[in-house]
Protein backbone atom coordinates (compact mmCIF):
# COMPACT_ATOMS: atom_id res chain seq x y z
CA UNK A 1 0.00 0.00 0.00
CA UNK A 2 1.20 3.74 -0.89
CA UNK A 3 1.81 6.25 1.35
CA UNK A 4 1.22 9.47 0.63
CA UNK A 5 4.29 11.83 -0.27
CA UNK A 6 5.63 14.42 2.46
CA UNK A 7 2.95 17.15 2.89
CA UNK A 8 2.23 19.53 5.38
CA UNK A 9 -1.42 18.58 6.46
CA UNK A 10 -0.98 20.18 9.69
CA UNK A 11 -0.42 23.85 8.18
CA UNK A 12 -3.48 23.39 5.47
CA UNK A 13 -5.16 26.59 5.79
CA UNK A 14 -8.31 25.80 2.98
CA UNK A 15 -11.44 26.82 4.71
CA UNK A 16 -10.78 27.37 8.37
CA UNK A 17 -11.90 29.39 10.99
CA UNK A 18 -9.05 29.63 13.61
CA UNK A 19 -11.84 30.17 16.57
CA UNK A 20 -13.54 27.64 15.93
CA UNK A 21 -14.04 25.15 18.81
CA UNK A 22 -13.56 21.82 17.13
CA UNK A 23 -11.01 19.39 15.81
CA UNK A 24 -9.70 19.83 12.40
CA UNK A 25 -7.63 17.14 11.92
CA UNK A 26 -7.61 13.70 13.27
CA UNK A 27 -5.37 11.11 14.29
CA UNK A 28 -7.12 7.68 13.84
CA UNK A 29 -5.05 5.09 14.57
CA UNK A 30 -4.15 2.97 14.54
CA UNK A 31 -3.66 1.11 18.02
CA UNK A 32 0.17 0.65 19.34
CA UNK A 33 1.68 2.13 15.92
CA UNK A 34 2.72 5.72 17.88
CA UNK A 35 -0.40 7.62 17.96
CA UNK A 36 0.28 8.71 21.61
CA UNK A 37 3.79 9.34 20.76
CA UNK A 38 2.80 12.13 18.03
CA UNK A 39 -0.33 13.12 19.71
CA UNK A 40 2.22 14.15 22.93
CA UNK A 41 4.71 15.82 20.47
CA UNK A 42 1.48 17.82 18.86
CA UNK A 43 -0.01 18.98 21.78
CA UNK A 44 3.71 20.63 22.99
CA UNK A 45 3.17 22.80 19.78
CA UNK A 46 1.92 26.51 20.53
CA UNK A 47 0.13 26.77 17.33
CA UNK A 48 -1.74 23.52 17.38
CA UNK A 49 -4.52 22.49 20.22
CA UNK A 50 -4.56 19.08 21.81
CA UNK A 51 -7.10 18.25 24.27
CA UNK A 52 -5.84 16.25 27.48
CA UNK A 53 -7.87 13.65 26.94
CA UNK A 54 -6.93 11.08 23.98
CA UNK A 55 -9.51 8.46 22.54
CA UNK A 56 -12.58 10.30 22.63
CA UNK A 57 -14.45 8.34 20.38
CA UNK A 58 -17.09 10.23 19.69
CA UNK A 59 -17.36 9.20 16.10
CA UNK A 60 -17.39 5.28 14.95
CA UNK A 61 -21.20 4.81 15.77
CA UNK A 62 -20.69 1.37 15.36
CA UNK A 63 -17.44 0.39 17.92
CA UNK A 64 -19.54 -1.88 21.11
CA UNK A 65 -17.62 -0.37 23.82
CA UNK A 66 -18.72 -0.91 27.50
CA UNK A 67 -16.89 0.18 30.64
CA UNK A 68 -13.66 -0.11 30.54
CA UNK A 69 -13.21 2.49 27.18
CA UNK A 70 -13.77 6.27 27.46
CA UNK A 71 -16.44 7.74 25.32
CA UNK A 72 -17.27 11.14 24.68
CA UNK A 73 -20.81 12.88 24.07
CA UNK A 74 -21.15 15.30 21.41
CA UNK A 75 -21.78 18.20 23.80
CA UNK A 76 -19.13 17.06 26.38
CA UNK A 77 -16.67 16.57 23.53
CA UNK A 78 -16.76 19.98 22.27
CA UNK A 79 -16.57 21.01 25.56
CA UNK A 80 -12.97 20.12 25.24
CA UNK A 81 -12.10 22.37 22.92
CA UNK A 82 -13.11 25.17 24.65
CA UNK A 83 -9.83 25.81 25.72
CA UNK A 84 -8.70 26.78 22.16
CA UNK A 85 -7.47 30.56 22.05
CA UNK A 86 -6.28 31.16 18.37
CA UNK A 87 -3.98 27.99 17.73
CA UNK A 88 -4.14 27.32 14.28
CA UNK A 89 -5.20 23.75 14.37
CA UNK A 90 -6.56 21.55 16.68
CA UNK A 91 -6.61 17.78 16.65
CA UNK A 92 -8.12 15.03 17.88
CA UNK A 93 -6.51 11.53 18.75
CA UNK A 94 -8.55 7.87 18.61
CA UNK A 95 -6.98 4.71 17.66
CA UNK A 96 -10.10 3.14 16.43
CA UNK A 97 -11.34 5.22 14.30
CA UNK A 98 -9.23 3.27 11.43
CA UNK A 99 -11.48 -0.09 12.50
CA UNK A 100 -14.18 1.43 12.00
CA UNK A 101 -16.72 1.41 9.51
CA UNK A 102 -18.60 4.19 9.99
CA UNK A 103 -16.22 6.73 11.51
CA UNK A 104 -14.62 8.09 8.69
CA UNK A 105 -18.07 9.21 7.04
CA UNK A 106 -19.42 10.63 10.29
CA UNK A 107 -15.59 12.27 10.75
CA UNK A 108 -16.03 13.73 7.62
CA UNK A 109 -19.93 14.97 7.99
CA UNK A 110 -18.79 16.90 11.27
CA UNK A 111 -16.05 18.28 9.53
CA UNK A 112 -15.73 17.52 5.69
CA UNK A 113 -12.43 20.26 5.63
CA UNK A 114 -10.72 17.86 8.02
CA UNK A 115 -7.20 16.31 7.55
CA UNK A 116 -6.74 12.74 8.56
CA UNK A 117 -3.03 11.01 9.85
CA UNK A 118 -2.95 7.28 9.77
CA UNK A 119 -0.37 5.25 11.58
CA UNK A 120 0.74 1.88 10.58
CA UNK A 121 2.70 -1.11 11.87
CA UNK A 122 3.56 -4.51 10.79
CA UNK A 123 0.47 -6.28 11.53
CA UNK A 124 1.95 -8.89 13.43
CA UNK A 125 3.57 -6.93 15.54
CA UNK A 126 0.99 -4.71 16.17
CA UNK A 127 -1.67 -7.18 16.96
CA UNK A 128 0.86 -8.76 19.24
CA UNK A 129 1.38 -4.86 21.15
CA UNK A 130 -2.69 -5.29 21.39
CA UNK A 131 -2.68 -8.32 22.91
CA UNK A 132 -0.59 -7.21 25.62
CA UNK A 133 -2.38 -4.39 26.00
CA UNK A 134 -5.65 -5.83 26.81
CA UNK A 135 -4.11 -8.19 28.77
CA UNK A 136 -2.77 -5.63 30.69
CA UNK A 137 -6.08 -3.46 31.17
CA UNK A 138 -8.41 -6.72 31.39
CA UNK A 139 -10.13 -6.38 28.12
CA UNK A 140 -8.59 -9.91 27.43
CA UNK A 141 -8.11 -12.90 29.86
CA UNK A 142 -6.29 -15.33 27.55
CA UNK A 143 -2.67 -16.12 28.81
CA UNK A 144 -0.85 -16.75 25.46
CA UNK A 145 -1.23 -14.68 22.44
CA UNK A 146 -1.58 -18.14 20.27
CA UNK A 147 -4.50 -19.06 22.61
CA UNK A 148 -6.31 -15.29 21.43
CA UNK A 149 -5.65 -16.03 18.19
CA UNK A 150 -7.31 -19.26 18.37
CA UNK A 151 -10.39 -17.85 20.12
CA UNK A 152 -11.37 -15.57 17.86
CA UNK A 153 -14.53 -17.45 15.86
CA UNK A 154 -15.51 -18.23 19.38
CA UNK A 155 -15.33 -13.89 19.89
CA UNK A 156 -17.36 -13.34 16.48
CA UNK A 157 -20.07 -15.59 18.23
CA UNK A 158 -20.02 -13.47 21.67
CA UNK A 159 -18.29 -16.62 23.63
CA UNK A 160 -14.70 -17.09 25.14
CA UNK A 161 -15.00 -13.51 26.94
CA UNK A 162 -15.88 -12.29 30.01
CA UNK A 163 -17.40 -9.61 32.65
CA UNK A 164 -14.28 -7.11 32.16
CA UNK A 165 -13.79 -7.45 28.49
CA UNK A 166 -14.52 -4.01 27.47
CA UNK A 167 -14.08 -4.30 23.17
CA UNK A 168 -15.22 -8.06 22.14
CA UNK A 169 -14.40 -6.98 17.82
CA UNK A 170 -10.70 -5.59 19.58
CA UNK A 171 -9.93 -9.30 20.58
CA UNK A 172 -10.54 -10.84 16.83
CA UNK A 173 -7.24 -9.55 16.25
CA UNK A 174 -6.37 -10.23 12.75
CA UNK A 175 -9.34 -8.06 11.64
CA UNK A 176 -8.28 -5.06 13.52
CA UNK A 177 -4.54 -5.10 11.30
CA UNK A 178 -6.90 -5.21 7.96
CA UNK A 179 -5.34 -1.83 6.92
CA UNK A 180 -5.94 -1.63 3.69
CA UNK A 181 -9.68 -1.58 3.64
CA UNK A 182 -9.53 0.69 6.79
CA UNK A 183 -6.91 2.93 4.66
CA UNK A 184 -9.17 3.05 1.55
CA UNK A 185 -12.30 4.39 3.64
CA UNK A 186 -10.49 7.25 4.47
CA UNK A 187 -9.13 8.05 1.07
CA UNK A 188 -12.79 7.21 -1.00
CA UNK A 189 -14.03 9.90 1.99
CA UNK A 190 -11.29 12.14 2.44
CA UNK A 191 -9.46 12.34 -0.55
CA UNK A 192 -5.50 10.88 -0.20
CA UNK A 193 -4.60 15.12 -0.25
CA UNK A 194 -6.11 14.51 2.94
CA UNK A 195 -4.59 11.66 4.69
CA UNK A 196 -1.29 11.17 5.59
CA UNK A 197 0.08 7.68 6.33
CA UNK A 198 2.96 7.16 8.63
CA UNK A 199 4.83 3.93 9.09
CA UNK A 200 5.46 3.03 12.65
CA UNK A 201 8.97 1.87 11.65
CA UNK A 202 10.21 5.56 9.65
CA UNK A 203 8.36 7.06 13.09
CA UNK A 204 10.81 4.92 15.10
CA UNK A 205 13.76 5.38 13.36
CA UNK A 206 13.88 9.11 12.63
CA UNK A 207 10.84 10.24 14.85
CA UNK A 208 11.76 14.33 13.88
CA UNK A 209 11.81 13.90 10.41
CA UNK A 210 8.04 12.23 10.55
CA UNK A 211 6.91 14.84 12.72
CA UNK A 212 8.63 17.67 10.47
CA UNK A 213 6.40 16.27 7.57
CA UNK A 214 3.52 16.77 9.56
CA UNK A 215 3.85 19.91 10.57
C-alpha cells in the first residue's frame, strides 16, 4: 500500500476558521503504531490544540464499547475544545477510528475540511502490542497470544470472553490489522490530499523527520 508523499497537512489553511471550537484534523489510529507518541509531540506545539484527553471516540457509531473504554458525548466533547485561544489547528486523537466502519463518514460529515493522519505497523507486531495491552487493562483474559488467536470465531459468536472485556471486535485480532480496507475508507471519503500515512517503523527510526512532515 502507498503512502502518501511528504505534505504539510498540519499547516493546510483551505477553509478554516481559527476560533472555531472543534477538531480539524484527526489522528485515527491505529492502536500501538505511535499515535500517543505524536499526539504528545502535537499537543507541545503553541500553534496547534490538543485536548488532554486522547480516545474520545465520539465518532465510529458502530465500535460496542462498554466500561472499561472512554467515550465522549457530542456536547461534552466539544466542551474540550473550549480551551482553544487562536492555535491554528486543533486535533483530535482515537486509535479506532481506522477499524471502524462508519467513523470516517461521520468524521467527515462533522467536519468535511478535516485532515486525517494514519499510523501503521507490521500487523503482526501490532496485533501482538494489542494483545498485551488488553491483557494488561483486562479487556482480554487469555494467557498466550496463540490461545487469542485461536479464540477468535468463538469472539465473532459473543463466547470465550468475560465480565471485564470491554471491546469483544478488539480481541478478533487479525481483523483489527486489515489496513488496507480501513486505509481506503479514508481516502474514497477524504481524498488521499487529505490523509497522511505514517509507518510506525520511519516514526521509530527518525521520529523528527516524521513529525517535520507533519507539521
Amino acid at each position: 500500500m502507498a503512502t502518501q508523499s511528504p505534505s504539510s497537512l498540519v499547516e493546510k489553511t483551505h477553509v478554516r476558521d481559527t476560533h472555531q471550537k472543534r477538531p480539524d484534523f484527526f489522528i485515527v489510529g491505529a492502536p500501538k503504531c505511535g499515535t500517543t507518541a505524536l499526539a504528545q509531540y502535537l499537543h507541545s506545539h503553541k500553534e496547534i490544540f490538543m485536548p488532554v484527553v486522547k480516545e474520545m471516540h465520539l465518532f465510529g457509531s458502530d465500535l460496542r464499547f462498554t466500561g472499561g473504554f472512554y467515550r465522549r458525548r457530542l456536547d461534552a466533547y466539544l466542551a474540550e475544545y473550549e480551551g482553544r485561544n487562536g492555535e491554528l489547528r486543533a486535533g483530535e486523537a482515537s486509535v479506532w477510528y481506522l477499524f471502524s466502519k462508519q467513523a470516517a463518514a461521520e468524521i467527515h460529515a462533522f467536519n468535511p475540511q478535516a485532515s486525517v493522519i494514519i499510523m501503521l505497523r507490521n500487523p503482526t507486531e501490532m496485533i501482538y502490542s494489542l494483545y498485551h495491552q488488553f491483557l494488561y487493562d483486562g479487556n482480554e483474559h487469555l494467557p498466550t497470544f496463540e490461545e487469542a488467536l485461536r479464540a477468535e470465531d468463538d469472539r465473532r459468536a459473543g463466547r470465550n470472553i468475560t465480565r471485564h472485556t470491554s471491546f469483544v471486535a478488539g480481541l478478533i485480532y487479525r481483523e483489527t490489522a486489515l489496513y488496507t480496507a480501513q486505509v481506503r475508507r479514508y481516502f474514497d471519503v477524504f481524498g488521499r490530499d487529505s490523509v497522511k500515512v505514517i509507518i510506525y517503523d520511519d516514526f521509530a527510526a527518525d521520529p523528527a523527520a516524521e513529525y517535520a512532515q507533519v507539521l
